[in-house]
C-alpha atoms as a PDB file:
ATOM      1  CA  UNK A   1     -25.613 -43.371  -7.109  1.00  0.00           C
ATOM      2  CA  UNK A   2     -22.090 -43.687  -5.150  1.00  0.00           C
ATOM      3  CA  UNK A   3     -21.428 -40.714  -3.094  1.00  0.00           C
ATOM      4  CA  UNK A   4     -18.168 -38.739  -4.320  1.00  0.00           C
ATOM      5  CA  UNK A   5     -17.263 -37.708  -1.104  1.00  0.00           C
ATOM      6  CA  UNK A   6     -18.413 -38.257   2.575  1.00  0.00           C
ATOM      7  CA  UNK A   7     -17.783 -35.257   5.251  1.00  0.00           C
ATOM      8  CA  UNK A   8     -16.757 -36.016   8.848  1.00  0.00           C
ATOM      9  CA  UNK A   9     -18.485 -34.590  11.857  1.00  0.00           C
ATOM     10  CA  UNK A  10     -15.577 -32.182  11.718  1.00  0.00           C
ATOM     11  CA  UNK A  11     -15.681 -30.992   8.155  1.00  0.00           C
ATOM     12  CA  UNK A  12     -19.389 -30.711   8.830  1.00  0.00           C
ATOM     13  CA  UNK A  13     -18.918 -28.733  11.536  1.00  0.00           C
ATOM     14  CA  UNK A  14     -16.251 -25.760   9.733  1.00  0.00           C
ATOM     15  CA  UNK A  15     -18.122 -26.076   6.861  1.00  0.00           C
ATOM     16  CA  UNK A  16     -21.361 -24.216   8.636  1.00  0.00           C
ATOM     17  CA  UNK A  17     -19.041 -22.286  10.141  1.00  0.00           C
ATOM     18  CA  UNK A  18     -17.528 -21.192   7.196  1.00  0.00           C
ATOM     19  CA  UNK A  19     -21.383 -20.672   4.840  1.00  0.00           C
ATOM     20  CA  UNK A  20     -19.535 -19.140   2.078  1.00  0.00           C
ATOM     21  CA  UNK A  21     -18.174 -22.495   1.043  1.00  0.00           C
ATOM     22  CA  UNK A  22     -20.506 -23.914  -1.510  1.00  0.00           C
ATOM     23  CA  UNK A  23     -20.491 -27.810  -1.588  1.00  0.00           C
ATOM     24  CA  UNK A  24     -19.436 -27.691  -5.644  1.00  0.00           C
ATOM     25  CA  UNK A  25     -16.479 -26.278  -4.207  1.00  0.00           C
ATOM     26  CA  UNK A  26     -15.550 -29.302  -2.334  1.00  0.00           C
ATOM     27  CA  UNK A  27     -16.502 -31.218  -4.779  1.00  0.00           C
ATOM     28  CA  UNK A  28     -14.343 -29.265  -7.604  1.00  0.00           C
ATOM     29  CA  UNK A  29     -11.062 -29.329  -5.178  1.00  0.00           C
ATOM     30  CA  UNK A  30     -11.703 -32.824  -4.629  1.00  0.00           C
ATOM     31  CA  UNK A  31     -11.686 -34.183  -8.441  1.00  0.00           C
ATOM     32  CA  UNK A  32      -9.971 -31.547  -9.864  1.00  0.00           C
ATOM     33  CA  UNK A  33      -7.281 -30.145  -7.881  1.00  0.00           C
ATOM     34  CA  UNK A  34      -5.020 -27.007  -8.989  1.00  0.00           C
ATOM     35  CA  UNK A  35      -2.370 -28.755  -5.935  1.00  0.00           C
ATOM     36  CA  UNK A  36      -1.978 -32.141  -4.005  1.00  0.00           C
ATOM     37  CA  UNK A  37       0.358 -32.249  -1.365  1.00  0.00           C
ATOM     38  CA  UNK A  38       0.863 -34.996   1.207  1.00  0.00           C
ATOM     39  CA  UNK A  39      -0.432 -35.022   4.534  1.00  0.00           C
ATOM     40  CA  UNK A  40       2.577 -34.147   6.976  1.00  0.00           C
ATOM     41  CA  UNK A  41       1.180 -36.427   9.990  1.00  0.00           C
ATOM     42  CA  UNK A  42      -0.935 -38.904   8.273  1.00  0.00           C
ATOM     43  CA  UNK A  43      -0.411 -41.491   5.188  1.00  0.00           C
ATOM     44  CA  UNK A  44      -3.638 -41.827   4.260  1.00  0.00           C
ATOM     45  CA  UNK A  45      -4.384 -37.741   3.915  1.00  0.00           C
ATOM     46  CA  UNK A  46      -3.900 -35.237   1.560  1.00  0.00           C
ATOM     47  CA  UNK A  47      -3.969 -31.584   0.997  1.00  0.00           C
ATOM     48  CA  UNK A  48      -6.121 -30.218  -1.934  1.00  0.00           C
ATOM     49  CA  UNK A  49      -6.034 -26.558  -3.228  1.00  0.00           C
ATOM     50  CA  UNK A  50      -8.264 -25.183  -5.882  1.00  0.00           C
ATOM     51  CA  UNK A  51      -8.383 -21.976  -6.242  1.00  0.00           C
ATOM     52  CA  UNK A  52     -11.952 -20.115  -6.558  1.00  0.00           C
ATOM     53  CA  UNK A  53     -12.250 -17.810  -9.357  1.00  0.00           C
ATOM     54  CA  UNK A  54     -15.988 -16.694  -8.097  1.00  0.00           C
ATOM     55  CA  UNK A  55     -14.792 -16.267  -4.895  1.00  0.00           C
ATOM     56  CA  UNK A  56     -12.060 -13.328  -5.558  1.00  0.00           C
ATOM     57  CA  UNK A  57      -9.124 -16.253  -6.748  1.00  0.00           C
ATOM     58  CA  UNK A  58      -9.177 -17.375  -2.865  1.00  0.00           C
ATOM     59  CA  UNK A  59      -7.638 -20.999  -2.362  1.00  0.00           C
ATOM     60  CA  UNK A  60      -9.681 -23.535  -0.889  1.00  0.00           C
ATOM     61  CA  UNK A  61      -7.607 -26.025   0.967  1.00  0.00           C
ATOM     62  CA  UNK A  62      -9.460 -29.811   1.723  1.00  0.00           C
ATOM     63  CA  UNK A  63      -7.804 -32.262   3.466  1.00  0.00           C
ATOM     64  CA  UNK A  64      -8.873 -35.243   1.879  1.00  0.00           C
ATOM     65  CA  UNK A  65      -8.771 -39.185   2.438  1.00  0.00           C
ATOM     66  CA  UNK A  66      -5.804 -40.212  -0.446  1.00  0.00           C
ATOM     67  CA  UNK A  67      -8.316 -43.060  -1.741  1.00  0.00           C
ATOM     68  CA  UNK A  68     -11.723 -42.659  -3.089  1.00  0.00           C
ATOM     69  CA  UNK A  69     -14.453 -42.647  -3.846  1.00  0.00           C
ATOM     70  CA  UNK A  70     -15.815 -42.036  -1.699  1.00  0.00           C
ATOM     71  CA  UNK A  71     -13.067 -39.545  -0.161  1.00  0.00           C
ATOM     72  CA  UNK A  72     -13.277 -38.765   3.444  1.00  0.00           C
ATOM     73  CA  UNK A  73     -13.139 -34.498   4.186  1.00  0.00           C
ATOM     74  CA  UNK A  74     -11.405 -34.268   7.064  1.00  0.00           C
ATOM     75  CA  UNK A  75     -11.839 -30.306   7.487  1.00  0.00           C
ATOM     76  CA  UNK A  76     -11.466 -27.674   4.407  1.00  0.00           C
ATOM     77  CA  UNK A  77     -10.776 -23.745   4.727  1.00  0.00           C
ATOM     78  CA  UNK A  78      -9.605 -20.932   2.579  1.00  0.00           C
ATOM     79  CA  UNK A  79      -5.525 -21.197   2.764  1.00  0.00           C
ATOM     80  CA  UNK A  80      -5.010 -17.051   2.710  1.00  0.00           C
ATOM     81  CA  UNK A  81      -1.247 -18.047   2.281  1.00  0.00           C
ATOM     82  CA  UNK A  82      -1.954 -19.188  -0.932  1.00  0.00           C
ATOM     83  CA  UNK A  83      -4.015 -16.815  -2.772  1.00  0.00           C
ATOM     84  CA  UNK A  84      -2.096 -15.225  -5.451  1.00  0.00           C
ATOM     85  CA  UNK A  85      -0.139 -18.704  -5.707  1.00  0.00           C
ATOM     86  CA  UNK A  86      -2.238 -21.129  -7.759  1.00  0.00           C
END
C-alpha cells in the first residue's frame, strides 16, 4: 500500500516535540483540509489548516508538498492565530 504522506527529518523532529499531535491528525489536514493557502517562499508548498475538534477547536497548520501522494510534511504546529477562525 502507497504511503499517503512521507515526513521529513524536520517534521519528524517537531512532531516528537510536539506528542500531542496524533498522526490521524496529519493525515486528516492533509486530505481534508478546512484551509489551503500557498506557500509564501516556495512553489511547490502549501499551508494546511484543520481545525481539531478533540483537541479544544485548536488549528493544526501542515506545510505540505502541493503534489501527492505521497505529500512531503515539511513541519506542522498548532497555528494559535487561528483558533476561533476555521
Amino acid at each position: 500500500m502507497e504511503e499517503f504522506y512521507i515526513l521529513t527529518d524536520h517534521a519528524r523532529e517537531r512532531l516528537a516535540l510536539r506528542s500531542e499531535i496524533k498522526e490521524e491528525w496529519i493525515e486528516a489536514t492533509v486530505m481534508n483540509p478546512d484551509l489551503i493557502s500557498p506557500h509564501k517562499n516556495a512553489d511547490y508548498k502549501q499551508y494546511v489548516y484543520k481545525k481539531i475538534e478533540e483537541f479544544d477547536n485548536r488549528v493544526l497548520k501542515v506545510v505540505a508538498s502541493r503534489e501527492g501522494p505521497p505529500y512531503i510534511i515539511y513541519t506542522l504546529h498548532f497555528e494559535r492565530s487561528m483558533k476561533g477562525k476555521l
